[in-house]
PDB file of N, CA and C in Angstrom:
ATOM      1  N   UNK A   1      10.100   3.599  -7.317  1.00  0.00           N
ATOM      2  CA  UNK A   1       9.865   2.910  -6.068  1.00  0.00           C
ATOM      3  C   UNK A   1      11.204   2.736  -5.368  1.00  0.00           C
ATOM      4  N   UNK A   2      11.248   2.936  -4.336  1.00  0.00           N
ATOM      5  CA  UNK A   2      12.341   2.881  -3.169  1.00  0.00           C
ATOM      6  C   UNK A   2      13.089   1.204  -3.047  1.00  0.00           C
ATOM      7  N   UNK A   3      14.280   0.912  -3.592  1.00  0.00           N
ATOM      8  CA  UNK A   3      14.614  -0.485  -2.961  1.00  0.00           C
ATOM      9  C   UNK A   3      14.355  -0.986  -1.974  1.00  0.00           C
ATOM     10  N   UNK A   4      12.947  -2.251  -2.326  1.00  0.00           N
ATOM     11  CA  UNK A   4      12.891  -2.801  -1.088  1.00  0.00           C
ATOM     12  C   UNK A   4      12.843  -4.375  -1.227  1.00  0.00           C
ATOM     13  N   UNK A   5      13.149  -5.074  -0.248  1.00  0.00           N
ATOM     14  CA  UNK A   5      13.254  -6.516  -0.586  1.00  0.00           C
ATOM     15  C   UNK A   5      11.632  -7.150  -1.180  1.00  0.00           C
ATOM     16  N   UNK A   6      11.674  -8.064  -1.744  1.00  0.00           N
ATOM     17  CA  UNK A   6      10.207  -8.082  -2.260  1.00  0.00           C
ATOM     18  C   UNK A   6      10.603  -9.724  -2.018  1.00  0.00           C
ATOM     19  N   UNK A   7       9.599 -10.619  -2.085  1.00  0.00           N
ATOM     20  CA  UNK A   7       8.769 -11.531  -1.744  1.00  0.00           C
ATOM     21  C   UNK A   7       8.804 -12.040  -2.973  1.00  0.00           C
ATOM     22  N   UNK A   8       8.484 -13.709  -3.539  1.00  0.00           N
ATOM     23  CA  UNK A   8       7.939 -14.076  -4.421  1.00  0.00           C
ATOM     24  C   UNK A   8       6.646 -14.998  -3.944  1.00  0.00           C
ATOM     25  N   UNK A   9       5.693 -14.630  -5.073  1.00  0.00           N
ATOM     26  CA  UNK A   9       4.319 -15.224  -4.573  1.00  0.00           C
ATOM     27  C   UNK A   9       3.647 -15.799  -6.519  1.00  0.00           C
ATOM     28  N   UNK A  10       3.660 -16.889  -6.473  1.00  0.00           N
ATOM     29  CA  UNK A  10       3.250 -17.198  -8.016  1.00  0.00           C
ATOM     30  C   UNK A  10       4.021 -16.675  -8.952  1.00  0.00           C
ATOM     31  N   UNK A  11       5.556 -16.064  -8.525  1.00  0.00           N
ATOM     32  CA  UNK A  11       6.247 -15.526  -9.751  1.00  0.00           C
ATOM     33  C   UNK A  11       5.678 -13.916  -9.956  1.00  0.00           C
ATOM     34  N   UNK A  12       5.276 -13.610  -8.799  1.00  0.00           N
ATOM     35  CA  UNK A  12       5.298 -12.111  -8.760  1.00  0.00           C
ATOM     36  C   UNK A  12       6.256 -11.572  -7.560  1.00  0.00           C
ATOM     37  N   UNK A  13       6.062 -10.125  -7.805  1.00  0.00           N
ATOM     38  CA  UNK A  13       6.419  -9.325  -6.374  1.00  0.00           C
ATOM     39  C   UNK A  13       5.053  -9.257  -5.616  1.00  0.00           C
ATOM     40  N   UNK A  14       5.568  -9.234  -4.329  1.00  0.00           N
ATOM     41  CA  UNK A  14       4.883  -9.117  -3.028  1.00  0.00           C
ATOM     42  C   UNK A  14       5.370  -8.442  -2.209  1.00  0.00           C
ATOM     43  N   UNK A  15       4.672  -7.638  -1.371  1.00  0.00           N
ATOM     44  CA  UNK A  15       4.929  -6.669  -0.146  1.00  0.00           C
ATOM     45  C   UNK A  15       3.855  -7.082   1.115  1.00  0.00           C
ATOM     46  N   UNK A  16       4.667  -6.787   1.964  1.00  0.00           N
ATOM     47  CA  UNK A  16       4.007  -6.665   3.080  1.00  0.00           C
ATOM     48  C   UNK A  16       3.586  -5.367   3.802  1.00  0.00           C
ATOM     49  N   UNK A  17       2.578  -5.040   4.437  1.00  0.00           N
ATOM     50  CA  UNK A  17       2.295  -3.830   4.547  1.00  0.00           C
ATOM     51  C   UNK A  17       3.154  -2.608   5.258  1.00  0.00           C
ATOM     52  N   UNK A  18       4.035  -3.087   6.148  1.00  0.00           N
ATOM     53  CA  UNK A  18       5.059  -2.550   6.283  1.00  0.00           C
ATOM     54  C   UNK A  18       5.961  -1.849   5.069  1.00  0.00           C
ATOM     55  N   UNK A  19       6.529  -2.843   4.574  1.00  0.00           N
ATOM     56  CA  UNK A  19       7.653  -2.473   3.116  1.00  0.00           C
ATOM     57  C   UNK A  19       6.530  -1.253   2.132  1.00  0.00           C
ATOM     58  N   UNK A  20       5.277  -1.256   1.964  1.00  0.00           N
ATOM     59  CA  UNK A  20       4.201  -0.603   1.582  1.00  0.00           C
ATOM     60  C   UNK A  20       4.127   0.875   1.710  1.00  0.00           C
ATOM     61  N   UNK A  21       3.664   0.535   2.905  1.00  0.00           N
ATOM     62  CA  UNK A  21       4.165   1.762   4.030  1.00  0.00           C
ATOM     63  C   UNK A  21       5.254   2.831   3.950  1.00  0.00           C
ATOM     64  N   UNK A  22       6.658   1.968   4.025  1.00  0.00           N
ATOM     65  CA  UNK A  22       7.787   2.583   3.900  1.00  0.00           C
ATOM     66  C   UNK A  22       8.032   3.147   2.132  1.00  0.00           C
ATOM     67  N   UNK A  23       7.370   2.121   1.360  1.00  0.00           N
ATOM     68  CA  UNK A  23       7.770   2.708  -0.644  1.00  0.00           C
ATOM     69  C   UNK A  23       6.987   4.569   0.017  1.00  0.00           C
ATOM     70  N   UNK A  24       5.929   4.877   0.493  1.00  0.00           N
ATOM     71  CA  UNK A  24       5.200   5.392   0.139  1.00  0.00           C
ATOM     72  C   UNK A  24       5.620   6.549   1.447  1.00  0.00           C
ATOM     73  N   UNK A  25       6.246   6.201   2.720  1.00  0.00           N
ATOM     74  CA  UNK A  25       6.893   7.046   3.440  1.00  0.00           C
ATOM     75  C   UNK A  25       5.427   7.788   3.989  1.00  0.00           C
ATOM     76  N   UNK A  26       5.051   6.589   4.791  1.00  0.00           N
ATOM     77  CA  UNK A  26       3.903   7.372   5.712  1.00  0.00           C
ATOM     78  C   UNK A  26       3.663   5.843   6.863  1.00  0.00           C
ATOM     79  N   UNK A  27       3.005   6.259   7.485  1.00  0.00           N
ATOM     80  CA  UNK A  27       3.061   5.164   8.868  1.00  0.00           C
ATOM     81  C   UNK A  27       2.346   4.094   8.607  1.00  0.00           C
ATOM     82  N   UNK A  28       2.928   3.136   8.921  1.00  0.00           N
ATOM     83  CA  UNK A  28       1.721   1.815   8.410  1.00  0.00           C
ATOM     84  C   UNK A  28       0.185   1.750   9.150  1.00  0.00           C
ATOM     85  N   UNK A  29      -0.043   2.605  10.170  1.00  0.00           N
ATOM     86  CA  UNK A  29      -1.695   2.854  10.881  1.00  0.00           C
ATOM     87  C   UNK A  29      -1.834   3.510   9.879  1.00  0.00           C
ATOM     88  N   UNK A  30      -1.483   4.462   9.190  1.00  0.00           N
ATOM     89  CA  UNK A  30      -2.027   5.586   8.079  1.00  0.00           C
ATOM     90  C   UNK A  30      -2.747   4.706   6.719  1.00  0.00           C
ATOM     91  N   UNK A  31      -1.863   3.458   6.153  1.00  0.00           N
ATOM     92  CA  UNK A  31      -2.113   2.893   5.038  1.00  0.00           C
ATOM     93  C   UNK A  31      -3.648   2.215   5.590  1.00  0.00           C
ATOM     94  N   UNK A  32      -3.109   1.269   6.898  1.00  0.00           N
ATOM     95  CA  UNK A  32      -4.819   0.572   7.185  1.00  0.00           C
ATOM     96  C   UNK A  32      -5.899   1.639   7.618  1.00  0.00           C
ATOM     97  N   UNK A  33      -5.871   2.578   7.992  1.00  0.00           N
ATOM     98  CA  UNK A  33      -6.306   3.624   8.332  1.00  0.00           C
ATOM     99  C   UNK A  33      -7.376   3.891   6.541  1.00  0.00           C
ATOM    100  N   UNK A  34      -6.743   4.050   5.425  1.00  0.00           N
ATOM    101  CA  UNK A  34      -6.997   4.225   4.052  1.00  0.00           C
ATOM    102  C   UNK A  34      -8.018   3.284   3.978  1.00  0.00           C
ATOM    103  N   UNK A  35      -7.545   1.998   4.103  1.00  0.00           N
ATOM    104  CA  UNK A  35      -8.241   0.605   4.007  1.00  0.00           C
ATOM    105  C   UNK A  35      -9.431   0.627   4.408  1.00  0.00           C
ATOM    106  N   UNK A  36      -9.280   0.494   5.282  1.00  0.00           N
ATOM    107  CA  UNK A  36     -10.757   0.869   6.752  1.00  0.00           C
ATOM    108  C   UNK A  36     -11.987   1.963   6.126  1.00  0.00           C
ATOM    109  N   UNK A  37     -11.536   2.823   6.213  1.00  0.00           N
ATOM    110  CA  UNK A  37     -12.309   4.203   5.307  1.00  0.00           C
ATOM    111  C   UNK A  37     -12.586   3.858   3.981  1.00  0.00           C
ATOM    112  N   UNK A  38     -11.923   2.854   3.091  1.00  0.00           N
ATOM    113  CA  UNK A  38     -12.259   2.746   2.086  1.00  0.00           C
ATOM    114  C   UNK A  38     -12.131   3.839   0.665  1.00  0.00           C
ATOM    115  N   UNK A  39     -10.923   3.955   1.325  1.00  0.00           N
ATOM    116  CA  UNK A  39     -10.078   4.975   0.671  1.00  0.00           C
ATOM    117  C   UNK A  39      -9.192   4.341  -0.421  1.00  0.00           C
ATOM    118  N   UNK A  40      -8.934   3.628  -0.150  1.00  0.00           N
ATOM    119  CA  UNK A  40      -7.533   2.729  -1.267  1.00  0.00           C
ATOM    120  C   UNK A  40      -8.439   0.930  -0.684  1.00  0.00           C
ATOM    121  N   UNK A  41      -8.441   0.018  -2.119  1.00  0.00           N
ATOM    122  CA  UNK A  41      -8.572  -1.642  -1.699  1.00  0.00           C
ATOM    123  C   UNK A  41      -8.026  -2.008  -0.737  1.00  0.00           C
ATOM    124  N   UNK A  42      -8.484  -2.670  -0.140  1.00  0.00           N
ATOM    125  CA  UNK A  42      -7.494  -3.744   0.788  1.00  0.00           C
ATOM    126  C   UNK A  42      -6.857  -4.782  -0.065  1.00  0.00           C
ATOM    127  N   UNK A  43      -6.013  -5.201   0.276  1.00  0.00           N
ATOM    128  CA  UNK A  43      -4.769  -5.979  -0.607  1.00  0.00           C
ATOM    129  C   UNK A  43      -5.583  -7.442  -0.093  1.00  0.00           C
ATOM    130  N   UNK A  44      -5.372  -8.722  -1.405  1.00  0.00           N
ATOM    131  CA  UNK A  44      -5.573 -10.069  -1.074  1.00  0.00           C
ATOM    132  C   UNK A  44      -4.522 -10.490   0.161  1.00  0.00           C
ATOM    133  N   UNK A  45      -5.115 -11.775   0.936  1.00  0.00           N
ATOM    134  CA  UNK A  45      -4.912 -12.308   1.998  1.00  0.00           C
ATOM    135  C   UNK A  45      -3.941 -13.484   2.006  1.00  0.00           C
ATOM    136  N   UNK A  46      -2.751 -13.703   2.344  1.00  0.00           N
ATOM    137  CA  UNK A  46      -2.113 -14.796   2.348  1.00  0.00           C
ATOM    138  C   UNK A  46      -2.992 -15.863   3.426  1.00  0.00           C
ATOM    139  N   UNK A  47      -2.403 -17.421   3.109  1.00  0.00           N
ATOM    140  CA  UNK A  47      -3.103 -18.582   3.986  1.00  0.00           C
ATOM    141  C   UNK A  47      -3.109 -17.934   5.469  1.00  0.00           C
ATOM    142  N   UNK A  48      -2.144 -17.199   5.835  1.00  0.00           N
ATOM    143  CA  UNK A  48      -2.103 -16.737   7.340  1.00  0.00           C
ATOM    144  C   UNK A  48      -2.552 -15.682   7.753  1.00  0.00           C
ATOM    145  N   UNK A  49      -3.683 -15.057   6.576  1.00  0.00           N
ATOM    146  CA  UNK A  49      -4.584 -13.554   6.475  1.00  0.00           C
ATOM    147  C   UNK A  49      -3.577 -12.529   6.930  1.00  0.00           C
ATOM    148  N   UNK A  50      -2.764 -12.624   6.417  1.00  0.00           N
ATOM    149  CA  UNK A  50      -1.233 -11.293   6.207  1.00  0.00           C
ATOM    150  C   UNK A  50      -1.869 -10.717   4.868  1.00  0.00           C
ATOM    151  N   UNK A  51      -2.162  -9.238   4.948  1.00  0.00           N
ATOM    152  CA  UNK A  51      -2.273  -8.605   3.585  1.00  0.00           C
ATOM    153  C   UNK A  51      -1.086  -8.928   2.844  1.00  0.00           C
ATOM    154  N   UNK A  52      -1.056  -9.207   1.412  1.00  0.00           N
ATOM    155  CA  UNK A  52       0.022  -9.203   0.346  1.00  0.00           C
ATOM    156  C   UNK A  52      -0.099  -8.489  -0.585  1.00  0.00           C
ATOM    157  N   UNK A  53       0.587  -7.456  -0.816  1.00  0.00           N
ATOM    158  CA  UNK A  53       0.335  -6.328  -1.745  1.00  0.00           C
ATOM    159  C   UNK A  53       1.439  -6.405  -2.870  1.00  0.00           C
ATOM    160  N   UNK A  54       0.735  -6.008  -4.093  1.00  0.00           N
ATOM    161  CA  UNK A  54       1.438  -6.456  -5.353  1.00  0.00           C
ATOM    162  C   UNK A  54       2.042  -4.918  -5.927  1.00  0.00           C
ATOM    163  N   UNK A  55       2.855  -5.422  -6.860  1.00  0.00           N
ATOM    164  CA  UNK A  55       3.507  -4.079  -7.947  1.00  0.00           C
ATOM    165  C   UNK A  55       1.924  -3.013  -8.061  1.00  0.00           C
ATOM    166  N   UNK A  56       1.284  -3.989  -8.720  1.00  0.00           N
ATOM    167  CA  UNK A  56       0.324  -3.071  -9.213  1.00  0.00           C
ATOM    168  C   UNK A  56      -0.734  -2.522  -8.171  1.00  0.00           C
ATOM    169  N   UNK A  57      -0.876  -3.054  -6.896  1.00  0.00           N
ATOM    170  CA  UNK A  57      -1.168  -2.214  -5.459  1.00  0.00           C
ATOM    171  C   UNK A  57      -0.411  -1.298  -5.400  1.00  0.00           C
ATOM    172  N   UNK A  58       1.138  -1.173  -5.170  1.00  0.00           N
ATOM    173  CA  UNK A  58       1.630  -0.525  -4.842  1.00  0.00           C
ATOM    174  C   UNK A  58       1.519   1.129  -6.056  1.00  0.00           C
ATOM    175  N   UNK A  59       1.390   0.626  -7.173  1.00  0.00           N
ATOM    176  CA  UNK A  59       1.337   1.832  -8.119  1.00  0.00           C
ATOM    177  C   UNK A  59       0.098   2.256  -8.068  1.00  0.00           C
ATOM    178  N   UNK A  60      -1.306   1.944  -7.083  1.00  0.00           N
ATOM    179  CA  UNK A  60      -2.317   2.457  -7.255  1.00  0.00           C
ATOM    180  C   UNK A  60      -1.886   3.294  -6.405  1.00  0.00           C
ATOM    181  N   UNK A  61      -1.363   2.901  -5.138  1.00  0.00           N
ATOM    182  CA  UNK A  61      -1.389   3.430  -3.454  1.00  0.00           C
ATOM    183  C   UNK A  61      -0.349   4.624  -4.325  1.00  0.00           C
ATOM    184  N   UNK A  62       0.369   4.902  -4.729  1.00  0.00           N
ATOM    185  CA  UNK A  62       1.498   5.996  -4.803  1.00  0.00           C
ATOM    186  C   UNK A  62      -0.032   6.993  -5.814  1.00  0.00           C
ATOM    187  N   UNK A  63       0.032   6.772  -6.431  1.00  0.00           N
ATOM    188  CA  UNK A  63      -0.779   7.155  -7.665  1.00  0.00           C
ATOM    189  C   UNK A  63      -2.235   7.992  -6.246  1.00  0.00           C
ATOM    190  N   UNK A  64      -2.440   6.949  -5.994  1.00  0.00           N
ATOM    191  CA  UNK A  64      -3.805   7.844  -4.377  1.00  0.00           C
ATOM    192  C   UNK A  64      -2.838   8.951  -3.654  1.00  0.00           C
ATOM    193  N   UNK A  65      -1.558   8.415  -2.853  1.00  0.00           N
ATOM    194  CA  UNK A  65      -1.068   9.663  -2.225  1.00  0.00           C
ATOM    195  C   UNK A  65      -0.874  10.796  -2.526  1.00  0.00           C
ATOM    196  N   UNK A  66      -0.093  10.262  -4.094  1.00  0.00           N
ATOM    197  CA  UNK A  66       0.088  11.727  -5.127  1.00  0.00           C
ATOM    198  C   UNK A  66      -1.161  13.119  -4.833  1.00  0.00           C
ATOM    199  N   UNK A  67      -2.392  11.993  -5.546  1.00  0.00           N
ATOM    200  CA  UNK A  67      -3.721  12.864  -5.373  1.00  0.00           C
ATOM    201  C   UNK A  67      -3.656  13.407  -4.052  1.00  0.00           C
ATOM    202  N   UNK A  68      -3.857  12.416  -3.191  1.00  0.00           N
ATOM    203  CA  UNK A  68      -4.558  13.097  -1.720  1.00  0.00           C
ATOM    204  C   UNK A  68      -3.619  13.813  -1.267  1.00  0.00           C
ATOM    205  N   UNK A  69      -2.529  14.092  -1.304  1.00  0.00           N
ATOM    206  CA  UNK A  69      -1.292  15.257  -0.640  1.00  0.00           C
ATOM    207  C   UNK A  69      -1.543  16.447  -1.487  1.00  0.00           C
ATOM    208  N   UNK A  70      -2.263  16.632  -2.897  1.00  0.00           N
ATOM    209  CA  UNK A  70      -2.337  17.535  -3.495  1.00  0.00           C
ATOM    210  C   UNK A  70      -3.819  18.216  -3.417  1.00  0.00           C
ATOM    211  N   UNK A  71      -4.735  17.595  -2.359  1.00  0.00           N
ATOM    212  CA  UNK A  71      -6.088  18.305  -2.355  1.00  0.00           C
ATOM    213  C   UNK A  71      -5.702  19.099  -1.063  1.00  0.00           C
ATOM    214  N   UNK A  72      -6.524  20.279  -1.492  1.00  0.00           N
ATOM    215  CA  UNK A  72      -6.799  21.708  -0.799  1.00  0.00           C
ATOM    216  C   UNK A  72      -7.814  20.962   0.642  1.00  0.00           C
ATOM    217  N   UNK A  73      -7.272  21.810   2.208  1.00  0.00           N
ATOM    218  CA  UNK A  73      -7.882  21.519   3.104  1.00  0.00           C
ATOM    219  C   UNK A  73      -9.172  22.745   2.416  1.00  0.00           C
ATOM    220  N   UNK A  74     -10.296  22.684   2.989  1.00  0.00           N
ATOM    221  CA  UNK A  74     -11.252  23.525   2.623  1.00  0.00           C
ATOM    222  C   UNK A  74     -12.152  23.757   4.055  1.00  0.00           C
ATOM    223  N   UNK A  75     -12.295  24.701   4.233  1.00  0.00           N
ATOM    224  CA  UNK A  75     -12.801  24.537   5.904  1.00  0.00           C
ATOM    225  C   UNK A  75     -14.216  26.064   5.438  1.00  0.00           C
TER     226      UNK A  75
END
């Protein structure tokens, strides 16, 4: 994962969908874009309904791109 400043939330790491975005080097419309479609979870909600995305979000979301950059367009 790319150094990025992280958040503490209960004694974990936390991201914001931005910093998310950037570990994974694609546009943050692209990640909610995933969300929406129901492609990757949506991340739990801080008190101010800000997605907060954890270590172990973030290793699903890399772990999905991996896959989806490696499937064949098929037309």
């Amino acid at each position: 994962m790319s150094s990025i400043s992280d958040n503490r939330q209960h004694g974990k790491s936390t991201y914001t969908t931005q910093q998310v975005a950037d570990v994974l080097e694609i546009h943050k419309n692209t990640l909610l874009n995933w969300v929406k479609a129901g492609k990757v979870p949506d991340a739990k909600r801080d008190w101010k309904k800000h997605r907060v995305w954890t270590d172990a979000d973030v290793r699903k979301l890399i772990e999905f791109k991996n896959n989806y950059s490696q499937m064949e367009l098929r037309i």
